[in-house]
C-alpha atoms as a PDB file:
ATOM      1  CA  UNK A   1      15.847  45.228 106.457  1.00  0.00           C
ATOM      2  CA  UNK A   2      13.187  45.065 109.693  1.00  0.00           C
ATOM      3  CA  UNK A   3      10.256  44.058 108.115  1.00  0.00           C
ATOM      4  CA  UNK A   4       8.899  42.145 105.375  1.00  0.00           C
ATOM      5  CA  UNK A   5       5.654  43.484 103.112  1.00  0.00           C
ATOM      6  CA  UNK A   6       3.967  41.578 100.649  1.00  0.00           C
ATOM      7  CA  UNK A   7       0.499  42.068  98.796  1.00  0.00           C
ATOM      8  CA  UNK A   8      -1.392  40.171  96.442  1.00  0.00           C
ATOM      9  CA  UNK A   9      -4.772  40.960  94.802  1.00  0.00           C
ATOM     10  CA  UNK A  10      -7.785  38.381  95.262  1.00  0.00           C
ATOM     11  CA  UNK A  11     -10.844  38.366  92.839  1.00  0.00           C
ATOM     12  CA  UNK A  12     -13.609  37.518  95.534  1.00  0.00           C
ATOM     13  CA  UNK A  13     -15.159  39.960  98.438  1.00  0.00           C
ATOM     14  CA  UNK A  14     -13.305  41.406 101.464  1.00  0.00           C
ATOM     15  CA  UNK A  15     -15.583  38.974 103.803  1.00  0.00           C
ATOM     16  CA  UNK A  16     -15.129  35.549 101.512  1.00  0.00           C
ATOM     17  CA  UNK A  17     -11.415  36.367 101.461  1.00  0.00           C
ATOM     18  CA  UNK A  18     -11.405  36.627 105.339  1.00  0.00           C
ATOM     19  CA  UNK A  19     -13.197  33.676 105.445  1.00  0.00           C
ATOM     20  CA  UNK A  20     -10.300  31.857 103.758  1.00  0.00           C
ATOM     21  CA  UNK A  21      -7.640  33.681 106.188  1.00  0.00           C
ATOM     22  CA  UNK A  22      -9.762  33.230 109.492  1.00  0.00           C
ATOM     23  CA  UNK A  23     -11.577  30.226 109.144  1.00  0.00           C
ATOM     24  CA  UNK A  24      -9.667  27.273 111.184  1.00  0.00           C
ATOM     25  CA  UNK A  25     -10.112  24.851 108.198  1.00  0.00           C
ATOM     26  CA  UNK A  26      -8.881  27.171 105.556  1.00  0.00           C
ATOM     27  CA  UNK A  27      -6.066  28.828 107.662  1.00  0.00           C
ATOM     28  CA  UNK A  28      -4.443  25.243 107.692  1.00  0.00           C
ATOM     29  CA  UNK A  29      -4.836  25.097 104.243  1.00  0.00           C
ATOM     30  CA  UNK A  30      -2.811  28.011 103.209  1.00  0.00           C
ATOM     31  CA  UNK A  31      -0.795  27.835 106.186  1.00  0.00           C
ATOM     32  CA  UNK A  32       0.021  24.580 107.061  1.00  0.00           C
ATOM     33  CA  UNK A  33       0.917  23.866 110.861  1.00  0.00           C
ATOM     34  CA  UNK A  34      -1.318  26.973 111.748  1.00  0.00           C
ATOM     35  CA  UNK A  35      -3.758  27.379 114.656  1.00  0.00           C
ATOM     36  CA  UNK A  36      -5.368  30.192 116.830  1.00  0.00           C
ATOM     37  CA  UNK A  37      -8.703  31.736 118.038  1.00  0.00           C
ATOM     38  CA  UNK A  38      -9.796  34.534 117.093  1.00  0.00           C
ATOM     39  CA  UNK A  39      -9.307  36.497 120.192  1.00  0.00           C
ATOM     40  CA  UNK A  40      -7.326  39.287 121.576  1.00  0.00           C
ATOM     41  CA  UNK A  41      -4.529  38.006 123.634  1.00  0.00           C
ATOM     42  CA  UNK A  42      -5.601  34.051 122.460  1.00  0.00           C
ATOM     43  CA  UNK A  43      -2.015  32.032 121.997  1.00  0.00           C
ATOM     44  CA  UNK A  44      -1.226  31.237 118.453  1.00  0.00           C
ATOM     45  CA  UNK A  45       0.708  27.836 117.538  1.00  0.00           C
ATOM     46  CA  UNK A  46       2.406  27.144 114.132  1.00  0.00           C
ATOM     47  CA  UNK A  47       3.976  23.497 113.493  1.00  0.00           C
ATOM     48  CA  UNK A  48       6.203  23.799 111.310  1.00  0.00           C
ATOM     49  CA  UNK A  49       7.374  19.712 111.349  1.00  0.00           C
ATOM     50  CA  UNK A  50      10.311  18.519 112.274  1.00  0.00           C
ATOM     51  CA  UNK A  51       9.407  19.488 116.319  1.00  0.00           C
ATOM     52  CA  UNK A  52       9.894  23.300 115.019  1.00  0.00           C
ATOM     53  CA  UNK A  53       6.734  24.802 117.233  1.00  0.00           C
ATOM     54  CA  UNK A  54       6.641  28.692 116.895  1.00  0.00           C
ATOM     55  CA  UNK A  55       4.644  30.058 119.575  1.00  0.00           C
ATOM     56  CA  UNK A  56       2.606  33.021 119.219  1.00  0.00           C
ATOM     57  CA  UNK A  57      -0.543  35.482 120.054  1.00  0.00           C
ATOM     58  CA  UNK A  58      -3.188  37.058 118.572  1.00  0.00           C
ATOM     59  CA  UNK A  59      -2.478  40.638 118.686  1.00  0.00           C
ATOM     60  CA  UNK A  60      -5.997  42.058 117.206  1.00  0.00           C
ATOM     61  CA  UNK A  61      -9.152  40.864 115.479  1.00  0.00           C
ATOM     62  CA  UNK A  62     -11.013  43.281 113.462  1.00  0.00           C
ATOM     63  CA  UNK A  63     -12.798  41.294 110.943  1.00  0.00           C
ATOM     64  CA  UNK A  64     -13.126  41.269 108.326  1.00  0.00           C
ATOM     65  CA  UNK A  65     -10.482  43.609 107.929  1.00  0.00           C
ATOM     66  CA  UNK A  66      -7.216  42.980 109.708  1.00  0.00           C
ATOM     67  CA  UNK A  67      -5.727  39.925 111.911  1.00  0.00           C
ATOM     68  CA  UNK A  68      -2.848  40.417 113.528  1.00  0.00           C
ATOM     69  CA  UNK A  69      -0.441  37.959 115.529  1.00  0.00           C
ATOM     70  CA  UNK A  70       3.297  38.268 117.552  1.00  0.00           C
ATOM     71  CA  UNK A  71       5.181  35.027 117.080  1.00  0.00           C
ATOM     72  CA  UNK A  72       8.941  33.887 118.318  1.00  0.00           C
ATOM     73  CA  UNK A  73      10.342  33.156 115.369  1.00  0.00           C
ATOM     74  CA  UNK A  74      12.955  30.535 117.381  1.00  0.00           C
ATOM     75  CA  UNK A  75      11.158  27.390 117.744  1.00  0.00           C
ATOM     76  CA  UNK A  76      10.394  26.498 121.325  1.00  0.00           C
ATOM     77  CA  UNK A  77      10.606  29.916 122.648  1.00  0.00           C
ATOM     78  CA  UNK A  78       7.132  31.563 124.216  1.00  0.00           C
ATOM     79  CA  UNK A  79       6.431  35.247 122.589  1.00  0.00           C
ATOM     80  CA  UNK A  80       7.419  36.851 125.881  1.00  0.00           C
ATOM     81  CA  UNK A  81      10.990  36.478 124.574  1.00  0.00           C
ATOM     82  CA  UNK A  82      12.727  39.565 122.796  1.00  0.00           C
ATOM     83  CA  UNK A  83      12.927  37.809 119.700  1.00  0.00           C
ATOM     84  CA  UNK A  84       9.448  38.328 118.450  1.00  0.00           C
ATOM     85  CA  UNK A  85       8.098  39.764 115.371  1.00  0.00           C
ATOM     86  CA  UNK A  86       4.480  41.166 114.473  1.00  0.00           C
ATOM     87  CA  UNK A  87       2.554  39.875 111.788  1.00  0.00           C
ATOM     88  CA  UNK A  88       0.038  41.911 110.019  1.00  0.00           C
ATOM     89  CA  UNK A  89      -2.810  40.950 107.555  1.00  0.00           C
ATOM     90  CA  UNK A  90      -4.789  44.031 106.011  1.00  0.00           C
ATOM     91  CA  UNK A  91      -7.642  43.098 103.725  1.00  0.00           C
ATOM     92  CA  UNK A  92      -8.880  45.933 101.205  1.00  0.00           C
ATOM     93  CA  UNK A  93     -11.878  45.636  99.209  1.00  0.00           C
ATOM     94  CA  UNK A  94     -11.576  47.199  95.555  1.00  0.00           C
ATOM     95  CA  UNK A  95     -14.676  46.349  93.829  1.00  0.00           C
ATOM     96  CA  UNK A  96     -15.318  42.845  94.042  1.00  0.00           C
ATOM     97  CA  UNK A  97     -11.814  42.369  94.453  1.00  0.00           C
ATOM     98  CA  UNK A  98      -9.843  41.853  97.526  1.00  0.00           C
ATOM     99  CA  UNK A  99      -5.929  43.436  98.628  1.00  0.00           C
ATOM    100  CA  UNK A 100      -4.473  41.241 100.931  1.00  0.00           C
ATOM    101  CA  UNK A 101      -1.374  43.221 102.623  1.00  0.00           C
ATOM    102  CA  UNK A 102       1.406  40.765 104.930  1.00  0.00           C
ATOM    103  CA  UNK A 103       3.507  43.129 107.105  1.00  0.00           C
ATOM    104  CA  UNK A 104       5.786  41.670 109.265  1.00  0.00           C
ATOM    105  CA  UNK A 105       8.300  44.061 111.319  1.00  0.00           C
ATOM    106  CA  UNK A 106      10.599  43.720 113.982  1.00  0.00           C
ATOM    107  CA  UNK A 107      13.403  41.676 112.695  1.00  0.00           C
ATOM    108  CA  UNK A 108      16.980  42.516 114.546  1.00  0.00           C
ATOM    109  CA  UNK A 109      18.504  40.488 111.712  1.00  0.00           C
ATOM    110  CA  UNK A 110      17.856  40.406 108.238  1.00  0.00           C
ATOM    111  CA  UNK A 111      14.465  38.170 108.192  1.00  0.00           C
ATOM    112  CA  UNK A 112      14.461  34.336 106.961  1.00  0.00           C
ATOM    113  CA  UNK A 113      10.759  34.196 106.120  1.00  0.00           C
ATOM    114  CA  UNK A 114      10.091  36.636 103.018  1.00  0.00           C
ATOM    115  CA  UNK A 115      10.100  33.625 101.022  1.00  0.00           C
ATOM    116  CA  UNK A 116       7.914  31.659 103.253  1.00  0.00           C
ATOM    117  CA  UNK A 117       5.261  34.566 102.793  1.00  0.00           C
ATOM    118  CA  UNK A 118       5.391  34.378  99.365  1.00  0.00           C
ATOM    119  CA  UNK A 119       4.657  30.474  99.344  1.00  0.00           C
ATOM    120  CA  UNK A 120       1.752  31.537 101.986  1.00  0.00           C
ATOM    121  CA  UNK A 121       0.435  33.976  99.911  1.00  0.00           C
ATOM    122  CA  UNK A 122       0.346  31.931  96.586  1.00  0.00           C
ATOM    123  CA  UNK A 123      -1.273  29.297  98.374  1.00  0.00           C
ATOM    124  CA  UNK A 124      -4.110  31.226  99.666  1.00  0.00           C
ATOM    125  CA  UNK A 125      -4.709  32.734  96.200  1.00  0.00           C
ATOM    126  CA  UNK A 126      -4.601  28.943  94.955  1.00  0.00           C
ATOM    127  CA  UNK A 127      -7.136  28.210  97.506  1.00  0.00           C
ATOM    128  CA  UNK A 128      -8.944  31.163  96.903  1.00  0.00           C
ATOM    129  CA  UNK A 129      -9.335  30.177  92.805  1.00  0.00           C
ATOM    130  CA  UNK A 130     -10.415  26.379  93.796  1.00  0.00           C
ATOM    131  CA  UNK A 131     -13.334  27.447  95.923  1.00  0.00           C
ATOM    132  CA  UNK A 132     -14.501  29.748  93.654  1.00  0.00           C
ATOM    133  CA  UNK A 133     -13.906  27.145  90.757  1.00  0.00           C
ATOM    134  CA  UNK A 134     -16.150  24.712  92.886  1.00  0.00           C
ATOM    135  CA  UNK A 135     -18.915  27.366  93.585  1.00  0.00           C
ATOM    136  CA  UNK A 136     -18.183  27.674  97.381  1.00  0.00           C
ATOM    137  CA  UNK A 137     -18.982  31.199  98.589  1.00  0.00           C
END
């Protein structure tokens, strides 16, 4: 297996649910540890605890539509090493419904962090519910 694709259905708007993905406040929500600027060619940083620091950067920016980062999935490592994989977030609006598609590809190996997208995922649609359970929009 090279890559890793995930998708998960969001019952708010394409630019609310980007919101929650881009916004540095809600990124570290449903990704803990995570930080970039959204910028072409802007490094990326994930803490991951333990001193586990994946380094990354932001491949492309097209809001409020797709975000895209390369990250070196060994801890310490800069993404000019060979060992880096691309991360791709594709949001989809159907009705007033958002798609949110994870595609990660370029594994050499069989990848260790399908099931880490899968906690990522639930937690944004967690995070996703509460704010609209609060009335935030």
């Amino acid at each position: 297996m090279d890559r890793i694709e995930r998708e998960i259905a969001i019952a708010a708007p394409v630019e609310r649910v980007w919101d929650l993905i881009a916004s540095p406040a809600s990124l570290a929500r449903w990704f803990p540890g995570a930080a970039m600027e959204l910028r072409e060619g802007a490094p990326a940083r994930f803490d991951l605890g333990a001193e586990d620091i994946i380094n990354g950067v932001v491949e492309r920016v097209d809001p409020p539509r797709l975000l895209s980062w390369r990250w070196c999935l060994a801890p310490g490592h800069s993404v000019q090493d060979d060992r880096t994989t691309l991360v791709t977030l594709t949001l989809t609006g159907e009705g007033g419904r958002t798609r949110v598609r994870v595609v990660e590809t370029g594994f050499d190996v069989p990848p260790w962090s399908a099931e880490n997208w899968d906690h990522a995922l639930a937690m944004l649609t967690a995070l996703a519910r509460e704010m609209q359970e609060a009335g935030e929009r």
